[in-house]
C-alpha atoms as a PDB file:
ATOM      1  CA  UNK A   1      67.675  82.647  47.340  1.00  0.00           C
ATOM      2  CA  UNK A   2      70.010  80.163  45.667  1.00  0.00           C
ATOM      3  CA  UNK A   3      68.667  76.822  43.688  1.00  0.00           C
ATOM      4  CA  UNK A   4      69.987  73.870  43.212  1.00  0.00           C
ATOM      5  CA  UNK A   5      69.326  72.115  40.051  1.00  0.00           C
ATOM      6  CA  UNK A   6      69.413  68.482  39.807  1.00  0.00           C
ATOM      7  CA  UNK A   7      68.910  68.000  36.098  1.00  0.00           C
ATOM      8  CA  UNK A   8      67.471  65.766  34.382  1.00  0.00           C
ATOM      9  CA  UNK A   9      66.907  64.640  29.978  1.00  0.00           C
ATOM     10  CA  UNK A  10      64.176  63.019  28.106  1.00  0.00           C
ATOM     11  CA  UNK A  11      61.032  62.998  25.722  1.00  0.00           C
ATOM     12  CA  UNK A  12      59.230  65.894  24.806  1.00  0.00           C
ATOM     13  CA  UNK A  13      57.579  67.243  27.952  1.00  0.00           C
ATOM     14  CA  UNK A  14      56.380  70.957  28.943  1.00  0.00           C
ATOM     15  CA  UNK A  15      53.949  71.641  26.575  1.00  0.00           C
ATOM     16  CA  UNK A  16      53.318  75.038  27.339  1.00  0.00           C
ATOM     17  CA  UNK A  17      55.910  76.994  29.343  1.00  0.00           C
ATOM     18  CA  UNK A  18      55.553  77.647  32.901  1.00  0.00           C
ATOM     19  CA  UNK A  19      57.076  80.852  33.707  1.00  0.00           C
ATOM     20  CA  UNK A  20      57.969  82.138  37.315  1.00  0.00           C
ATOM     21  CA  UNK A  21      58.887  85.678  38.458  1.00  0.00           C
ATOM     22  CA  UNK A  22      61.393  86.274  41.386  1.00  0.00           C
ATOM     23  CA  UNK A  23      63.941  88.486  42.355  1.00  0.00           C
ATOM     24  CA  UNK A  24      67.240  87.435  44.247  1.00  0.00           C
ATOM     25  CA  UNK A  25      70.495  88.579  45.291  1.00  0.00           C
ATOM     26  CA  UNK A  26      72.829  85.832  43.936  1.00  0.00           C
ATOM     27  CA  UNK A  27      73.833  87.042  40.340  1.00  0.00           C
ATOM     28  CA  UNK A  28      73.107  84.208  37.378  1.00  0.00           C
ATOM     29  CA  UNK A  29      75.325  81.073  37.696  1.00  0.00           C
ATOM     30  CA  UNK A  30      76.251  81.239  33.551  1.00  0.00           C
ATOM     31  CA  UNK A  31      76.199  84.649  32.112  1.00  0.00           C
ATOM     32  CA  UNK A  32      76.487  88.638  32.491  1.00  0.00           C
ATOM     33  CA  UNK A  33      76.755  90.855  29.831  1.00  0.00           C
ATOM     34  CA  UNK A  34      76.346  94.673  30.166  1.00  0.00           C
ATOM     35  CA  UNK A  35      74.600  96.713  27.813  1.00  0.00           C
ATOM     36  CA  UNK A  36      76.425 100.237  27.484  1.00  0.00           C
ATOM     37  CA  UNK A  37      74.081 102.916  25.677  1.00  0.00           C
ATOM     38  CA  UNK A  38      70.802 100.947  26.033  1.00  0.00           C
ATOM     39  CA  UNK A  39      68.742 104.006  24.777  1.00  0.00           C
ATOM     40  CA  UNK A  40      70.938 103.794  21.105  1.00  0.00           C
ATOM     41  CA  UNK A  41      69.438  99.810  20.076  1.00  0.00           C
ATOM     42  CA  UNK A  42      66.028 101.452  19.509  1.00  0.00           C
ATOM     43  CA  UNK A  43      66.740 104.885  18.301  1.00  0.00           C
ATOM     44  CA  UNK A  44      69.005 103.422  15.623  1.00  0.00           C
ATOM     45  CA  UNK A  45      66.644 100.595  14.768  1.00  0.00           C
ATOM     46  CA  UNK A  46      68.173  97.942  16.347  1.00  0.00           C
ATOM     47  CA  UNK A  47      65.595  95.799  16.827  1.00  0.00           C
ATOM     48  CA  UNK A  48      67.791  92.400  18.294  1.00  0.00           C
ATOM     49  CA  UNK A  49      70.757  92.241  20.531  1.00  0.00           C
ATOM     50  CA  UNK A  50      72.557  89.201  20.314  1.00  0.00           C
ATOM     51  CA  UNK A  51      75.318  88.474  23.232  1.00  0.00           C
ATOM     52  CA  UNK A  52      78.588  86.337  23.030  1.00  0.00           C
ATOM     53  CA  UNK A  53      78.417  82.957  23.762  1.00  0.00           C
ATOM     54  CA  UNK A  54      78.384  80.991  26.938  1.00  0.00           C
ATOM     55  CA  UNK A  55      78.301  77.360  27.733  1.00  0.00           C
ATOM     56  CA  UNK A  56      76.180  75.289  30.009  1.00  0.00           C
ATOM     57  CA  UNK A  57      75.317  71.582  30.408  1.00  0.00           C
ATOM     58  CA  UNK A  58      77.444  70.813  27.201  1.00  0.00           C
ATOM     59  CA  UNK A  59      75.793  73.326  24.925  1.00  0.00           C
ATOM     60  CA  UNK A  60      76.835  76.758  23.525  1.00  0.00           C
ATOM     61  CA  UNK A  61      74.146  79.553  24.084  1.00  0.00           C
ATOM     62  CA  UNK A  62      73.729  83.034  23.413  1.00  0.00           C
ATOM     63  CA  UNK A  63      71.552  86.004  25.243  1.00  0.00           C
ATOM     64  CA  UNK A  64      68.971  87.781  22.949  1.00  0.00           C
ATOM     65  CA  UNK A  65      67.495  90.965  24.091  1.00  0.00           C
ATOM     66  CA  UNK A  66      64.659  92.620  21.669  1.00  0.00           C
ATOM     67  CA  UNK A  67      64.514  95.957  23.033  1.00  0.00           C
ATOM     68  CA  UNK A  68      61.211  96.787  20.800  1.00  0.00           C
ATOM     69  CA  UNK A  69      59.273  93.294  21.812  1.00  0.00           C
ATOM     70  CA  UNK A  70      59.492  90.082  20.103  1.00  0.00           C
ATOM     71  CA  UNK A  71      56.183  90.428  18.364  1.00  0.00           C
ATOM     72  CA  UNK A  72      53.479  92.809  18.701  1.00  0.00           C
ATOM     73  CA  UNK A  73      50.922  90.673  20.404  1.00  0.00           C
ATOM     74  CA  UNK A  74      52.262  90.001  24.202  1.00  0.00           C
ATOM     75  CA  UNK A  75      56.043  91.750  23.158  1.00  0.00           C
ATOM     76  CA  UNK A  76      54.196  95.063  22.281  1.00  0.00           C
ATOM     77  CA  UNK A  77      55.320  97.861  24.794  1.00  0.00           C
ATOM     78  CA  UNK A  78      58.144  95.358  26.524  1.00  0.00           C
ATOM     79  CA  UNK A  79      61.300  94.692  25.830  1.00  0.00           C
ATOM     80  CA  UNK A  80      61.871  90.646  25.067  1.00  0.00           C
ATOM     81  CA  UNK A  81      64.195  87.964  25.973  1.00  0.00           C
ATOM     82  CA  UNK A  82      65.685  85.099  24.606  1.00  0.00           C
ATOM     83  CA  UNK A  83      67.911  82.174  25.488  1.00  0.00           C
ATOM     84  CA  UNK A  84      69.152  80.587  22.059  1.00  0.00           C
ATOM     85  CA  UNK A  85      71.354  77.070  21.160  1.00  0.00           C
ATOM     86  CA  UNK A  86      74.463  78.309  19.174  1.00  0.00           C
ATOM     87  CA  UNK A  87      76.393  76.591  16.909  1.00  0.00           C
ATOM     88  CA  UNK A  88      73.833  74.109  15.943  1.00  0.00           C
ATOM     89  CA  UNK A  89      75.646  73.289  12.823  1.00  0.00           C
ATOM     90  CA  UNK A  90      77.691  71.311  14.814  1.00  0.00           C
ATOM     91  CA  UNK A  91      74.864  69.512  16.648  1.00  0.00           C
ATOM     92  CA  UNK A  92      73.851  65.922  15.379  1.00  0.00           C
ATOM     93  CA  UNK A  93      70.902  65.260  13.049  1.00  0.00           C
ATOM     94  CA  UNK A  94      67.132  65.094  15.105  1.00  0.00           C
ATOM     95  CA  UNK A  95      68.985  66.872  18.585  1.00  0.00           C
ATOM     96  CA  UNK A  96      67.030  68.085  21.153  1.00  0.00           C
ATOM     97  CA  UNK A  97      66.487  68.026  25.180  1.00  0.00           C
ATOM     98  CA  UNK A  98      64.743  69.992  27.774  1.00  0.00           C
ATOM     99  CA  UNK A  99      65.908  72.624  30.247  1.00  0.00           C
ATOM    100  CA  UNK A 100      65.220  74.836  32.962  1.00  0.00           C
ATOM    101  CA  UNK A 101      66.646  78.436  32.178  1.00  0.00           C
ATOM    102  CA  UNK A 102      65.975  81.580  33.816  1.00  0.00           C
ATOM    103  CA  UNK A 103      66.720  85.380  32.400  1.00  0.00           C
ATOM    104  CA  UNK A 104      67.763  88.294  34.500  1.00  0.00           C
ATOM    105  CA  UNK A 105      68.237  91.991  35.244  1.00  0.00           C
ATOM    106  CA  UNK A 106      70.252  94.262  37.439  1.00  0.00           C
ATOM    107  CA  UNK A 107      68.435  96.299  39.755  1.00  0.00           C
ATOM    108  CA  UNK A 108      71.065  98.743  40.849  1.00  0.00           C
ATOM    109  CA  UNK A 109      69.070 100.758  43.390  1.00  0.00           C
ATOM    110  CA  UNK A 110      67.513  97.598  45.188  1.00  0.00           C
ATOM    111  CA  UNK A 111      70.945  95.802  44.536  1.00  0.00           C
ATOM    112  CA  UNK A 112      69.309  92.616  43.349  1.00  0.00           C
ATOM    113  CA  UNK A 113      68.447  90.720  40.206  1.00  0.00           C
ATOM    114  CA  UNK A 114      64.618  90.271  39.100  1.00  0.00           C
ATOM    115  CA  UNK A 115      64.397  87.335  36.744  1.00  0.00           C
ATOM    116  CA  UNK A 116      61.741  84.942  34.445  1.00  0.00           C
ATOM    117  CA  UNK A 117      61.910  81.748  34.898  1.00  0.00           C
ATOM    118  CA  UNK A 118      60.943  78.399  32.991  1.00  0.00           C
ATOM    119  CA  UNK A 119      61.288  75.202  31.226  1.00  0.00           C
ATOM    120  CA  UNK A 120      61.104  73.896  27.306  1.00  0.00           C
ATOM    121  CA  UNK A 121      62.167  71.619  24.793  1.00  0.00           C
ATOM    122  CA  UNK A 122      64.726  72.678  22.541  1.00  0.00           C
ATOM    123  CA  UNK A 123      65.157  71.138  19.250  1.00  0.00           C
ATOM    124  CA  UNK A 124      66.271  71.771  15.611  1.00  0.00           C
ATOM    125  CA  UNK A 125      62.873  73.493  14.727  1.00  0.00           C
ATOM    126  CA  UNK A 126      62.919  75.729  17.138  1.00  0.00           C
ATOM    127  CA  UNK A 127      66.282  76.149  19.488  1.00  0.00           C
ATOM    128  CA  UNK A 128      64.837  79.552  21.016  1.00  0.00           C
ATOM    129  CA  UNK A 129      62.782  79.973  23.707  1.00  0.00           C
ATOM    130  CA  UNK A 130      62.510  82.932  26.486  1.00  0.00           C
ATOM    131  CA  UNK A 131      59.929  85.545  27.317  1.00  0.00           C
ATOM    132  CA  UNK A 132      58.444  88.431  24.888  1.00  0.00           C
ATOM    133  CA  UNK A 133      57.325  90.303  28.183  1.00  0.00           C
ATOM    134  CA  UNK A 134      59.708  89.904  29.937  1.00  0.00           C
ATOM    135  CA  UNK A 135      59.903  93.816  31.081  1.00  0.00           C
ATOM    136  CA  UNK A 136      57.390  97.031  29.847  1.00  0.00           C
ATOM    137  CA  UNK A 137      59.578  99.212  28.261  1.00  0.00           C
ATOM    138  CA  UNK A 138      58.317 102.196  30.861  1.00  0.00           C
ATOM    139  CA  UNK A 139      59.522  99.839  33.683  1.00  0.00           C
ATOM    140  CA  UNK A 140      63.272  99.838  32.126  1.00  0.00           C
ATOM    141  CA  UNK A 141      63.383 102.964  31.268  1.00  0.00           C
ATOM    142  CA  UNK A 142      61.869 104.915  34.369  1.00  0.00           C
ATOM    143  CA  UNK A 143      65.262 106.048  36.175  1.00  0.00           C
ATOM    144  CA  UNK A 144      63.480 105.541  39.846  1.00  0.00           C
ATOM    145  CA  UNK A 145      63.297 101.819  38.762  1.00  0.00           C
ATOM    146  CA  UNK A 146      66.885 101.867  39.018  1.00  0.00           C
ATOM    147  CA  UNK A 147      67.232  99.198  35.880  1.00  0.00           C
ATOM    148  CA  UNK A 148      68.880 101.492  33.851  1.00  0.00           C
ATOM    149  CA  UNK A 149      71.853 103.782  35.542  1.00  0.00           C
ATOM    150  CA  UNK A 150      73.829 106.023  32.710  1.00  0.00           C
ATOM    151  CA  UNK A 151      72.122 104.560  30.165  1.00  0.00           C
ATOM    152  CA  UNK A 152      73.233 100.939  30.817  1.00  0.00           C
ATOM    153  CA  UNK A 153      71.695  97.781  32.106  1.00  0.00           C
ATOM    154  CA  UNK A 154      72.910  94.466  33.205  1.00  0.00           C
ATOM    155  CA  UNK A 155      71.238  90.988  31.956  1.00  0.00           C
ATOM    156  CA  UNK A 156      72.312  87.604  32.955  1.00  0.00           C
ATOM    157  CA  UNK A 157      71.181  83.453  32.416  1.00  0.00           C
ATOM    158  CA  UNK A 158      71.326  80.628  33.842  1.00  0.00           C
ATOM    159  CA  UNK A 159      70.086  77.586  31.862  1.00  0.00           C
ATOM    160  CA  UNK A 160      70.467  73.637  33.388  1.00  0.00           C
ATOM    161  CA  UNK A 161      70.099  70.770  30.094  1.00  0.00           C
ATOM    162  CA  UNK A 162      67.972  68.472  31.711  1.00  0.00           C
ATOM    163  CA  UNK A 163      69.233  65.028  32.249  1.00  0.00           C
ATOM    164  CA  UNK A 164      67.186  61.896  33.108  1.00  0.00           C
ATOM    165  CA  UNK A 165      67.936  60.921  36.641  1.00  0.00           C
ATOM    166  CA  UNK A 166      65.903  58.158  38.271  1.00  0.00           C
ATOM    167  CA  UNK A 167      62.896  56.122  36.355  1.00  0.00           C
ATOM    168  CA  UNK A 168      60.624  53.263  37.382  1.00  0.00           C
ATOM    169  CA  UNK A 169      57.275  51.356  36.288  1.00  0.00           C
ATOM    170  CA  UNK A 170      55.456  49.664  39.257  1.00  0.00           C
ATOM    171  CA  UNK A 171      52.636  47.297  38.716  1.00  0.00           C
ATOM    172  CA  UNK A 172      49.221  47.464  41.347  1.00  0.00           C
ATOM    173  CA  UNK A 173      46.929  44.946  41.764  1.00  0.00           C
ATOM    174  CA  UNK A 174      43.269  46.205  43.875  1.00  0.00           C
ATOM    175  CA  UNK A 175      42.030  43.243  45.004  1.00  0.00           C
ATOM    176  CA  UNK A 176      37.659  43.188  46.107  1.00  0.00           C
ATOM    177  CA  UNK A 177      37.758  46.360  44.256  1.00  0.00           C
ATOM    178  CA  UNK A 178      33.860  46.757  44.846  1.00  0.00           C
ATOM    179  CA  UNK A 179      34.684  46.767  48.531  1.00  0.00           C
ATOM    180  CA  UNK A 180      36.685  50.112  48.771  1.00  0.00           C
ATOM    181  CA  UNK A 181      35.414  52.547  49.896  1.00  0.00           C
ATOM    182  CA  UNK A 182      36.676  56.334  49.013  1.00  0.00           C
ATOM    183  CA  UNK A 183      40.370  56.262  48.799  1.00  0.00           C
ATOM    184  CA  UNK A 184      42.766  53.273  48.310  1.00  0.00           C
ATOM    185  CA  UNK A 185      46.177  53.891  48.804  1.00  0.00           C
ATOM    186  CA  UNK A 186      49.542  52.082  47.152  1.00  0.00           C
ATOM    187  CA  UNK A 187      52.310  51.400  49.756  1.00  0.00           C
ATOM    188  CA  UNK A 188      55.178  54.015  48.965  1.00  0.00           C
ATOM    189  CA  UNK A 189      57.982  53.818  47.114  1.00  0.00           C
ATOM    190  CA  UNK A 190      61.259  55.562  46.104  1.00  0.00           C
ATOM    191  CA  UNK A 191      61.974  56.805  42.812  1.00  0.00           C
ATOM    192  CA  UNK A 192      64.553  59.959  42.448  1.00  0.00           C
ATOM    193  CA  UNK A 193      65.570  59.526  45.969  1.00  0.00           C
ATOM    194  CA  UNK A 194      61.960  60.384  47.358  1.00  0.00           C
ATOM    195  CA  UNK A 195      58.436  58.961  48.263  1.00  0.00           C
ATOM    196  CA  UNK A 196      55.515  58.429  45.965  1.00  0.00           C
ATOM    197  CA  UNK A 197      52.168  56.699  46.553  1.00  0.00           C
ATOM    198  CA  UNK A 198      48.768  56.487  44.564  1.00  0.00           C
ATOM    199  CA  UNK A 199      45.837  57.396  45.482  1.00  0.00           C
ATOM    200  CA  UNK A 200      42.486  55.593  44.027  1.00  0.00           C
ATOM    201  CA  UNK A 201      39.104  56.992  44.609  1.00  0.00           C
ATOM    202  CA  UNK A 202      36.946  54.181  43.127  1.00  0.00           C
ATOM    203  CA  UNK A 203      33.776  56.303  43.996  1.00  0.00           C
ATOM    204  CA  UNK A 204      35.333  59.163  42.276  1.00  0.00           C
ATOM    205  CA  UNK A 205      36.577  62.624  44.382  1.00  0.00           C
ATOM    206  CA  UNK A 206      34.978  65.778  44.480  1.00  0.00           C
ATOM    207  CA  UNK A 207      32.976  66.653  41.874  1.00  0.00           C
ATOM    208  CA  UNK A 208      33.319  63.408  39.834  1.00  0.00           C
ATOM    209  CA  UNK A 209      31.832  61.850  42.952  1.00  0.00           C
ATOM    210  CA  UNK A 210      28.928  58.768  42.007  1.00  0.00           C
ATOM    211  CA  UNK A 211      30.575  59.100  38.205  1.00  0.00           C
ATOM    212  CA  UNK A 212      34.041  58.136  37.267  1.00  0.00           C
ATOM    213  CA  UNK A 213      36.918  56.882  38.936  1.00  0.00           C
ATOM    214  CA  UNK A 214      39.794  59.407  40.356  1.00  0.00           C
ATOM    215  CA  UNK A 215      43.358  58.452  40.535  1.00  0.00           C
ATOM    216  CA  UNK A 216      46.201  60.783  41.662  1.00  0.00           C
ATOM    217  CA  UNK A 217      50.082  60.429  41.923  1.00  0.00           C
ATOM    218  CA  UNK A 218      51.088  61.852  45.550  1.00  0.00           C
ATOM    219  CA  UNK A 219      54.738  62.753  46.342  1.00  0.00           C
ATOM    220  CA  UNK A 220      55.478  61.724  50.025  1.00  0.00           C
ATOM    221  CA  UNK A 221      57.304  64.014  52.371  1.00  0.00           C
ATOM    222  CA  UNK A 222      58.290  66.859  50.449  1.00  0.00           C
ATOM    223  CA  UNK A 223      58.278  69.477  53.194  1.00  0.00           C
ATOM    224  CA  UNK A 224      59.988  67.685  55.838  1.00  0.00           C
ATOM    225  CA  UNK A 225      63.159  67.508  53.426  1.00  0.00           C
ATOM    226  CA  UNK A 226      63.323  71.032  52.477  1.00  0.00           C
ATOM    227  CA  UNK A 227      62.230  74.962  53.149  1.00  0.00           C
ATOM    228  CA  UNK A 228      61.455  74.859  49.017  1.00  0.00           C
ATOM    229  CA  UNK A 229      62.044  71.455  47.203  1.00  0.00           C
ATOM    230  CA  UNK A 230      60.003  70.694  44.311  1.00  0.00           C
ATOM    231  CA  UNK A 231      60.427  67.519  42.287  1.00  0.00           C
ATOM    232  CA  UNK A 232      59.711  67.550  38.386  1.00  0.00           C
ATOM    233  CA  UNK A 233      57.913  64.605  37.507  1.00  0.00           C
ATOM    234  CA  UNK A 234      56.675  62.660  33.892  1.00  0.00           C
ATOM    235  CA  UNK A 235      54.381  60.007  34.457  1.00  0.00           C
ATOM    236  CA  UNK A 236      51.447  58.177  33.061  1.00  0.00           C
ATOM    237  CA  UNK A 237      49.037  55.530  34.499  1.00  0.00           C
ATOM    238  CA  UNK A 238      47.319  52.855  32.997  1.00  0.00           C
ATOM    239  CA  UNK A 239      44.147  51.015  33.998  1.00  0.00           C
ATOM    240  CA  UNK A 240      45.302  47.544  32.261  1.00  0.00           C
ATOM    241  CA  UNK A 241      42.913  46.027  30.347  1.00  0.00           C
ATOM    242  CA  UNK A 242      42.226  41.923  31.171  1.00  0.00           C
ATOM    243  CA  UNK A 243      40.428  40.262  28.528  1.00  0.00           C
ATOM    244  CA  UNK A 244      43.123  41.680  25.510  1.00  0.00           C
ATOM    245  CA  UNK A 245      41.154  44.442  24.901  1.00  0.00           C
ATOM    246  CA  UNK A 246      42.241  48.394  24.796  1.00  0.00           C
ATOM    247  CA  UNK A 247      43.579  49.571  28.108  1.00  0.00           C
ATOM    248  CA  UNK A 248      43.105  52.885  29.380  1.00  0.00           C
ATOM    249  CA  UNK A 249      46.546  55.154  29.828  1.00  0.00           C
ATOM    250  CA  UNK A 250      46.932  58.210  30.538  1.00  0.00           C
ATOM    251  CA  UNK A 251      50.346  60.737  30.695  1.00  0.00           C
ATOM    252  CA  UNK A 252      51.037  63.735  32.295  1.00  0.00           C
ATOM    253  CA  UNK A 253      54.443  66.375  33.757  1.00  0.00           C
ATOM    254  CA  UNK A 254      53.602  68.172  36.887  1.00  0.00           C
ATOM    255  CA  UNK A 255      55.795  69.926  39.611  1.00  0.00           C
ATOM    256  CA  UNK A 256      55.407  68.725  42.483  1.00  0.00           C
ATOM    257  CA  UNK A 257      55.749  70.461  45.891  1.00  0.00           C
ATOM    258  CA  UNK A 258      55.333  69.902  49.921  1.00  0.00           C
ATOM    259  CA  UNK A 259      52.452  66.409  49.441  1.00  0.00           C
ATOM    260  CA  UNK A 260      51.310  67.851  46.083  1.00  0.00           C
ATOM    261  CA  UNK A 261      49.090  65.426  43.884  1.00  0.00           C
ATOM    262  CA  UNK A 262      48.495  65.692  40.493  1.00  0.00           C
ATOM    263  CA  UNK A 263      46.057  63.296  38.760  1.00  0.00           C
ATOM    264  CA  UNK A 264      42.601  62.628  36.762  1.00  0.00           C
ATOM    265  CA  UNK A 265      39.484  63.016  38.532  1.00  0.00           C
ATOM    266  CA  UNK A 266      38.026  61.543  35.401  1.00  0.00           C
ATOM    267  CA  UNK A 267      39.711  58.833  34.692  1.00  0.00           C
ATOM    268  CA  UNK A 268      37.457  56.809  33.666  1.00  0.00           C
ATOM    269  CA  UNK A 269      33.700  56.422  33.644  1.00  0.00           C
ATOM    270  CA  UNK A 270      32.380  53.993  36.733  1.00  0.00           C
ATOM    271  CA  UNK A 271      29.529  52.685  34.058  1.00  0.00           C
ATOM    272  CA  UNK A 272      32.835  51.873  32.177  1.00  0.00           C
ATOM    273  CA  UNK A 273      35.311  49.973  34.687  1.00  0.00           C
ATOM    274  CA  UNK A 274      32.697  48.150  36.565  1.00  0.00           C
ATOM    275  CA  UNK A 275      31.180  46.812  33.333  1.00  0.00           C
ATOM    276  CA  UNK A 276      32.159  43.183  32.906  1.00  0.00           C
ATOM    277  CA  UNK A 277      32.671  43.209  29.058  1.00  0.00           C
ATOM    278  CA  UNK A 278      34.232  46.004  29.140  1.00  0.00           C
ATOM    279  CA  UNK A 279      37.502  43.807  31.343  1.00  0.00           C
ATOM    280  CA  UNK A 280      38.769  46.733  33.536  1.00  0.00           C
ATOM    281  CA  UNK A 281      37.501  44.504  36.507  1.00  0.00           C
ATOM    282  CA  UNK A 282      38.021  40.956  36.494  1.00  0.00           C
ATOM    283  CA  UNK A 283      37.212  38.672  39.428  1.00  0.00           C
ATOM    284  CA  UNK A 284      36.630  41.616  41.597  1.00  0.00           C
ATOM    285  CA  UNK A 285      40.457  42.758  40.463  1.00  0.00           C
ATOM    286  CA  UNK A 286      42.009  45.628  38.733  1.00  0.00           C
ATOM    287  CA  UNK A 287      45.308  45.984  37.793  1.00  0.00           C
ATOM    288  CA  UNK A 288      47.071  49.449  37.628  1.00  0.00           C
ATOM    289  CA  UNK A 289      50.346  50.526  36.179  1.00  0.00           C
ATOM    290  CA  UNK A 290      52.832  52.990  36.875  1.00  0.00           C
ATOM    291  CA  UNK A 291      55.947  54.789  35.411  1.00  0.00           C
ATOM    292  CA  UNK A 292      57.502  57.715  36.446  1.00  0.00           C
ATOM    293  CA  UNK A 293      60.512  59.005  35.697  1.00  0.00           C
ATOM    294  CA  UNK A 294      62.027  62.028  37.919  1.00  0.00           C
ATOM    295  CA  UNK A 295      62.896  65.130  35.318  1.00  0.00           C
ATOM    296  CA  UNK A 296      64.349  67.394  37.522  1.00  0.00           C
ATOM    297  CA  UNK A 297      65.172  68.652  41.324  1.00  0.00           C
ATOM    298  CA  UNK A 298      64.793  72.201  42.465  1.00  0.00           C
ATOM    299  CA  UNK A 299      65.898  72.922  45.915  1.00  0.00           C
ATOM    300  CA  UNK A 300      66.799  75.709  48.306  1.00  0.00           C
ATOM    301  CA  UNK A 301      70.048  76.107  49.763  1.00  0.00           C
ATOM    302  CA  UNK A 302      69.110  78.726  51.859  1.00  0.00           C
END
């Protein structure tokens, strides 16, 4: 299956790193290198292999393979891989940006590529980021696997600097908010070339039901434009507060997919926005605000 990466740049987003298996035909769009004598790194102690450099999205990188693990927690028993910024001397003071990268290996009896995928923030503190399992060391070197053929192995990368593309902050106003009933929906809008909405649930949703309010962001459309399209998104929401008092915002980076919503069921406490003193609710009113700014595009061309 091929990707295409719209790409996107930004604030620090991606907290922890979300990490997808696949395997595909296509070879990596940035970088091959072939390992000759795989079985000598460990047997001579070699505990880090570190490849030439490529470029991608304005940035030199190189390809690390560990081939005895990272570390000994999760890296124990696998072999461990590594995307890493090079040449950072030449990189201006406080650099960094996010990107989606994934790491790959030859099969050579299926006559495909299995690869990790994911996305991070790299910066001066820490310009390395990949995956310390990224294969058990049995898998790689168990000749029916067909990873290893004469005692060499094939790894590849692809890695997409992410760019901002398309931002926005939209203002709401519910008016007789003590009229809704169980969901209250915005009229849609466009940001990053697609449809968004929000969704209120001023009686809460699901579990949260009878206690705090829900609000969701909903993308619009997804699977009508694509077999696989998902949209990257950073966004927070804020409950505005109208008497000058603390308003209530929250953020949050999802991937969105085919109608996906990703929200707070507990946003805030019903005892809290329908108390007047409290100036969530004014004159029956509430006031919500959004921005969103589109981080990246991932989409099928097959």
């Amino acid at each position: 299956m091929l990707f295409a990466v719209k790409t996107t740049d930004s604030r620090p987003m991606w907290p922890t790193l979300e990490v997808t298996t696949e395997t595909r035909e296509l070879s990596p769009a940035h970088f091959l290198v072939k390992i000759e004598s795989f079985s000598l790194l460990s047997e001579n102690g070699i505990d880090k292999y570190e490849s030439s450099e490529f470029e991608s999205g304005d940035y030199k990188w190189k390809l690390i393979i560990y081939p005895n693990g990272r570390n000994t927690d999760d890296g124990a028993n696998h072999v461990s891989a590594y995307l890493v910024v090079a040449d950072i001397s030449s990189l201006p003071t406080g650099w960094e940006f996010n990107a989606f990268f994934g790491i790959f290996l030859f099969n050579h009896k299926l006559d495909n590529f299995m690869s990790m995928k994911g996305q991070r923030r790299f910066h001066r503190i820490n310009p390395e980021w990949g995956f310390s399992n990224f294969i058990a060391w049995e898998t790689l070197i168990d000749p029916t696997n067909g990873y290893i053929v004469d005692d060499k192995c094939l790894f590849g990368a692809e890695v997409f600097v992410i760019k901002i593309t398309d931002s926005c902050k939209r203002e709401f106003k519910l008016s007789k908010f003590s009229e809704l009933k169980n969901e209250w929906y915005t009229e849609e809008f466009i940001t990053g070339d697609h449809k968004w909405k929000l969704c209120v649930c001023p009686k809460g949703d699901g579990e949260q039901k009878g206690h705090c309010v829900s609000i969701f962001l909903c993308a619009v459309g997804i699977e009508k434009q694509s077999s696989y399209l998902k949209l990257n998104a950073d966004f927070s929401i804020c409950l505005k507060n109208q008497i000058g008092c603390a308003a209530r915002k929250i953020h949050n980076n999802q991937w969105f997919s085919a109608s996906d919503h990703w929200g707070w069921p507990r946003f805030i406490p019903m005892v809290d926005m329908n108390d007047p003193e409290k100036g969530f609710v004014v004159e029956d009113s509430c006031i919500i605000e959004l921005q969103i700014s589109i981080q990246a595009v991932v989409r099928s061309l097959t």
